[in-house]
C-alpha atoms as a PDB file:
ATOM      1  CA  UNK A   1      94.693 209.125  44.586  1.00  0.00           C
ATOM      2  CA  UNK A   2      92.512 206.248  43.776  1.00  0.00           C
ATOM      3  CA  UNK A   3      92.348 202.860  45.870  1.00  0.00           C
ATOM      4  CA  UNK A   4      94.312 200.117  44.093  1.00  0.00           C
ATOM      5  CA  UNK A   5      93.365 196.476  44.195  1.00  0.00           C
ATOM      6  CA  UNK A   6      94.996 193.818  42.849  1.00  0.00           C
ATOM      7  CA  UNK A   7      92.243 191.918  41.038  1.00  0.00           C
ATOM      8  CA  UNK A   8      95.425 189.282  39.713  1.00  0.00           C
ATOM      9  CA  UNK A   9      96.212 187.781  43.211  1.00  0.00           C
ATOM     10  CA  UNK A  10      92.749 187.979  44.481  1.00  0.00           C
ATOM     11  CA  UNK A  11      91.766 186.047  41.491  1.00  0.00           C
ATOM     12  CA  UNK A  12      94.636 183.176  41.592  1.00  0.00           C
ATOM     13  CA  UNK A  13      93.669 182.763  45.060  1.00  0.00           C
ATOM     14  CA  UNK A  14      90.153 182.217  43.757  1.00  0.00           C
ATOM     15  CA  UNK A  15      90.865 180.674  41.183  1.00  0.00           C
ATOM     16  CA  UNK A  16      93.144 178.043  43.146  1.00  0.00           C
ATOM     17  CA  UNK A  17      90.111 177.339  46.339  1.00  0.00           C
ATOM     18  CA  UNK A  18      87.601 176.700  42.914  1.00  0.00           C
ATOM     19  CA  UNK A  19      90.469 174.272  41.074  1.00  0.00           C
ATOM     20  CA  UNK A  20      90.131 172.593  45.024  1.00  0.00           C
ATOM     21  CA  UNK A  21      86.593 172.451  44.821  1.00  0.00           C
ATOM     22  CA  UNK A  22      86.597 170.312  41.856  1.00  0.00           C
ATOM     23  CA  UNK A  23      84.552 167.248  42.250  1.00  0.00           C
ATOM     24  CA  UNK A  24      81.976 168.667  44.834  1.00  0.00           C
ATOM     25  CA  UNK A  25      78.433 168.676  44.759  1.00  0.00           C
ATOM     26  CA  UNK A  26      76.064 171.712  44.533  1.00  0.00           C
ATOM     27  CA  UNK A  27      77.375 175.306  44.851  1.00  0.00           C
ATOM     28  CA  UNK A  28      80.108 173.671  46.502  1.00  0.00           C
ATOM     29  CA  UNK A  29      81.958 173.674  43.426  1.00  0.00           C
ATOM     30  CA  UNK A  30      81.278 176.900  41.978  1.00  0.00           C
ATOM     31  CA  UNK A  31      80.228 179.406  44.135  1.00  0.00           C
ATOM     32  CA  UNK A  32      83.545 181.074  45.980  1.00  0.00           C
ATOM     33  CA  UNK A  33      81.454 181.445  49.454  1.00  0.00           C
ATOM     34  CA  UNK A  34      80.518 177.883  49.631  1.00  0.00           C
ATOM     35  CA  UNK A  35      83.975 176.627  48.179  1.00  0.00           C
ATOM     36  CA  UNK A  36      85.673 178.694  50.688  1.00  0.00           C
ATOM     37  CA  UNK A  37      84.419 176.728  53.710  1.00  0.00           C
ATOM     38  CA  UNK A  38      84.139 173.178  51.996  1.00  0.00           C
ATOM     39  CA  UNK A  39      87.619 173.046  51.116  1.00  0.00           C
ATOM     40  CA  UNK A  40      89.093 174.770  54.245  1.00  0.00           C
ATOM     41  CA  UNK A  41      86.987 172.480  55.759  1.00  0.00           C
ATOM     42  CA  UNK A  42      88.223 169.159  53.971  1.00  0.00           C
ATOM     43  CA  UNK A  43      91.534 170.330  54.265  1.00  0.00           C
ATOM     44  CA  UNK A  44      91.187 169.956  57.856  1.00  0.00           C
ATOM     45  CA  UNK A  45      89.835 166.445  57.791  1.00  0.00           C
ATOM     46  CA  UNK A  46      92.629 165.475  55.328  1.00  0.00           C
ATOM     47  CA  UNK A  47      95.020 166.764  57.808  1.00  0.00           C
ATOM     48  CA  UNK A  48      93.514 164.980  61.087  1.00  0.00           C
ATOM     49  CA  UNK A  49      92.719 162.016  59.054  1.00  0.00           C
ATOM     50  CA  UNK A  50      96.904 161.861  57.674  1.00  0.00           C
ATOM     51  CA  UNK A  51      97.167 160.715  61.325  1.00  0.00           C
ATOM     52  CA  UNK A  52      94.024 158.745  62.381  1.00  0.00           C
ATOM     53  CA  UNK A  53      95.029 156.493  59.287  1.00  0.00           C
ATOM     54  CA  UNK A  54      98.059 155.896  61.359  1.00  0.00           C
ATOM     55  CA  UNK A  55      96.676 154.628  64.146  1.00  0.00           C
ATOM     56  CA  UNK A  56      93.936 152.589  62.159  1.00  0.00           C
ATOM     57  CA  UNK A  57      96.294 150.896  60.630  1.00  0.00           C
ATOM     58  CA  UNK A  58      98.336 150.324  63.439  1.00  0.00           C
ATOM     59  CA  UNK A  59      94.842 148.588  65.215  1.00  0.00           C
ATOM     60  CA  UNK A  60      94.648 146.683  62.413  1.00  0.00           C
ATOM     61  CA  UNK A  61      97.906 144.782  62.241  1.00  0.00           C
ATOM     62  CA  UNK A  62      97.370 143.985  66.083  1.00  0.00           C
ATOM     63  CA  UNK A  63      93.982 142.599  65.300  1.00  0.00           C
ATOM     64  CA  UNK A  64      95.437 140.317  62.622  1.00  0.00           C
ATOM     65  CA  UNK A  65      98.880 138.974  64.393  1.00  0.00           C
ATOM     66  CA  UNK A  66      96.159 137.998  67.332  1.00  0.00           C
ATOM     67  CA  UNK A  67      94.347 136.032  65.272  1.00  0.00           C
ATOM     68  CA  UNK A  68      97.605 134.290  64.106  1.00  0.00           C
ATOM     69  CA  UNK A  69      98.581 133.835  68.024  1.00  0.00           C
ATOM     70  CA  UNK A  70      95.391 132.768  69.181  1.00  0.00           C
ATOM     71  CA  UNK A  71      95.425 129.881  66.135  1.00  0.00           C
ATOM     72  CA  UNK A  72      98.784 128.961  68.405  1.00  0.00           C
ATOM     73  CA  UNK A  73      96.942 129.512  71.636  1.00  0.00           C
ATOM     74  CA  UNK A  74      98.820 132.311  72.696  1.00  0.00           C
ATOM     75  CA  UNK A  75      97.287 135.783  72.919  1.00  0.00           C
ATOM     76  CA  UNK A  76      98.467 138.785  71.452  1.00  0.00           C
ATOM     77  CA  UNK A  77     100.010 139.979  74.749  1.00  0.00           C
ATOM     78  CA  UNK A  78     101.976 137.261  75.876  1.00  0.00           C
ATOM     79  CA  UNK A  79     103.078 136.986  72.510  1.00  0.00           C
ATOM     80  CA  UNK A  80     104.289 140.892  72.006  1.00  0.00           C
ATOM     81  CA  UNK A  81     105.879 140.420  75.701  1.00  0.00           C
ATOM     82  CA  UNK A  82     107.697 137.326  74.777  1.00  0.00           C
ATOM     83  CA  UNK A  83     109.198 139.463  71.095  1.00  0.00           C
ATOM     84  CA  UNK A  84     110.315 141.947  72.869  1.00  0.00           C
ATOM     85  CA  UNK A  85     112.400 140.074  75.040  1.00  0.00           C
ATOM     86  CA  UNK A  86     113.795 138.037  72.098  1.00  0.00           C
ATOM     87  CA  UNK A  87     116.871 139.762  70.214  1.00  0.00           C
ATOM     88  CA  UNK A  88     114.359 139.413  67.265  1.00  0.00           C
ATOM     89  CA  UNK A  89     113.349 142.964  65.501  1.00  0.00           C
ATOM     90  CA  UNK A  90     110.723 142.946  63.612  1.00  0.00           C
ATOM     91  CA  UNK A  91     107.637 145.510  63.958  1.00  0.00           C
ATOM     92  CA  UNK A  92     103.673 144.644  63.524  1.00  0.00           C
ATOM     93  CA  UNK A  93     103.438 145.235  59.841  1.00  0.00           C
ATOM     94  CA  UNK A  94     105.516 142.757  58.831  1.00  0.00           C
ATOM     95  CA  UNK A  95     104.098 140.100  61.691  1.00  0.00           C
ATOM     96  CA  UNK A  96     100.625 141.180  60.304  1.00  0.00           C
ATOM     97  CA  UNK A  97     101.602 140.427  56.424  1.00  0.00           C
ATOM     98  CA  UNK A  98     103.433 137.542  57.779  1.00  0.00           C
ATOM     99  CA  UNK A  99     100.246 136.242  59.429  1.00  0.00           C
ATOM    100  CA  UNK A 100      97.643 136.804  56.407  1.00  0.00           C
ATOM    101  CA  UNK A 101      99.775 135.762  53.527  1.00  0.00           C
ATOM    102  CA  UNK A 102     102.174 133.462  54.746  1.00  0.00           C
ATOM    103  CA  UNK A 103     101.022 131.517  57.727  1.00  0.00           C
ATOM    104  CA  UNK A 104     104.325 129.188  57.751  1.00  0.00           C
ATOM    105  CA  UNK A 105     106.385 131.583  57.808  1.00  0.00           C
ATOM    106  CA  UNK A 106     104.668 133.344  60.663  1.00  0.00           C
ATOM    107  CA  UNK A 107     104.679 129.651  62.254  1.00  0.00           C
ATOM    108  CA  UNK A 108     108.106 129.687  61.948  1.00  0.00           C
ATOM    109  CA  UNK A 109     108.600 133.707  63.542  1.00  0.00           C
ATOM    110  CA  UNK A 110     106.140 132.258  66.311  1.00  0.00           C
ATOM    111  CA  UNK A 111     107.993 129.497  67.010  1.00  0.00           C
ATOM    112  CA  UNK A 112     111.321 130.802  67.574  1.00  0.00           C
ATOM    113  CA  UNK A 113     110.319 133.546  69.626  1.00  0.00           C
ATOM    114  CA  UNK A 114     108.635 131.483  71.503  1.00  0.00           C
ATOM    115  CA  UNK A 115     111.256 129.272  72.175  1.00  0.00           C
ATOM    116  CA  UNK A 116     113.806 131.782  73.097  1.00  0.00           C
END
C-alpha cells in the first residue's frame, strides 16, 4: 500500500507560519525554513514582552507620582506609606495620570492623604 501524506494540512500549516511572516525582511518572509524560526522566535518575545510591558509600565507611573511628591517635598516612599494607611484606594495609574495632567487635582489627593 502506498504512504499517504496529507499535503492539505501540511500546507495550511505553511501557509499560516508564511501569512505570520508577513512584513519581514529577506528570506524571512518567504522561505518556510527561515519563517519557521523568525516567527517561533517573535512569538516568544511577544509572549515575554506581554509581561515586561507590565512591569514597564508599572516603573513608569512610580517615576512620575515621585516627581509630583518631590514638587511637595515628600518622596515617593513616605508618600506610598502614608496612602496606604489612609482609607483612600486608589492605585498608581490613576496617581500617575493625576500627576501629569492634572496637577491640582493630584494637589488635592496629596493633600488629604497627607493630612490623614
Amino acid at each position: 500500500m502506498p504512504r499517504s501524506v496529507n499535503h492539505v494540512a501540511s500546507k495550511a500549516r505553511r501557509k499560516k507560519i508564511l501569512k505570520l511572516a508577513k512584513g519581514y525582511f529577506g528570506r524571512r518572509k518567504n522561505v518556510w525554513t527561515v519563517a519557521k524560526n523568525a516567527v517561533e522566535k517573535g512569538l516568544g518575545y511577544a509572549y515575554r514582552d506581554r509581561r515586561v510591558k507590565k512591569r514597564e509600565f508599572r516603573a513608569l507611573w512610580i517615576v512620575r507620582i515621585n516627581a509630583a511628591c518631590r514638587l511637595q517635598g515628600v518622596s515617593y516612599s513616605n508618600f506610598m506609606g502614608k496612602l496606604n494607611n489612609s482609607e483612600l484606594e486608589i492605585n498608581r495609574k490613576v496617581l500617575a495620570d493625576l500627576a501629569m495632567n492634572d496637577p491640582a487635582g493630584f494637589k488635592a489627593v496629596f493633600d488629604q492623604i497627607m493630612s490623614a
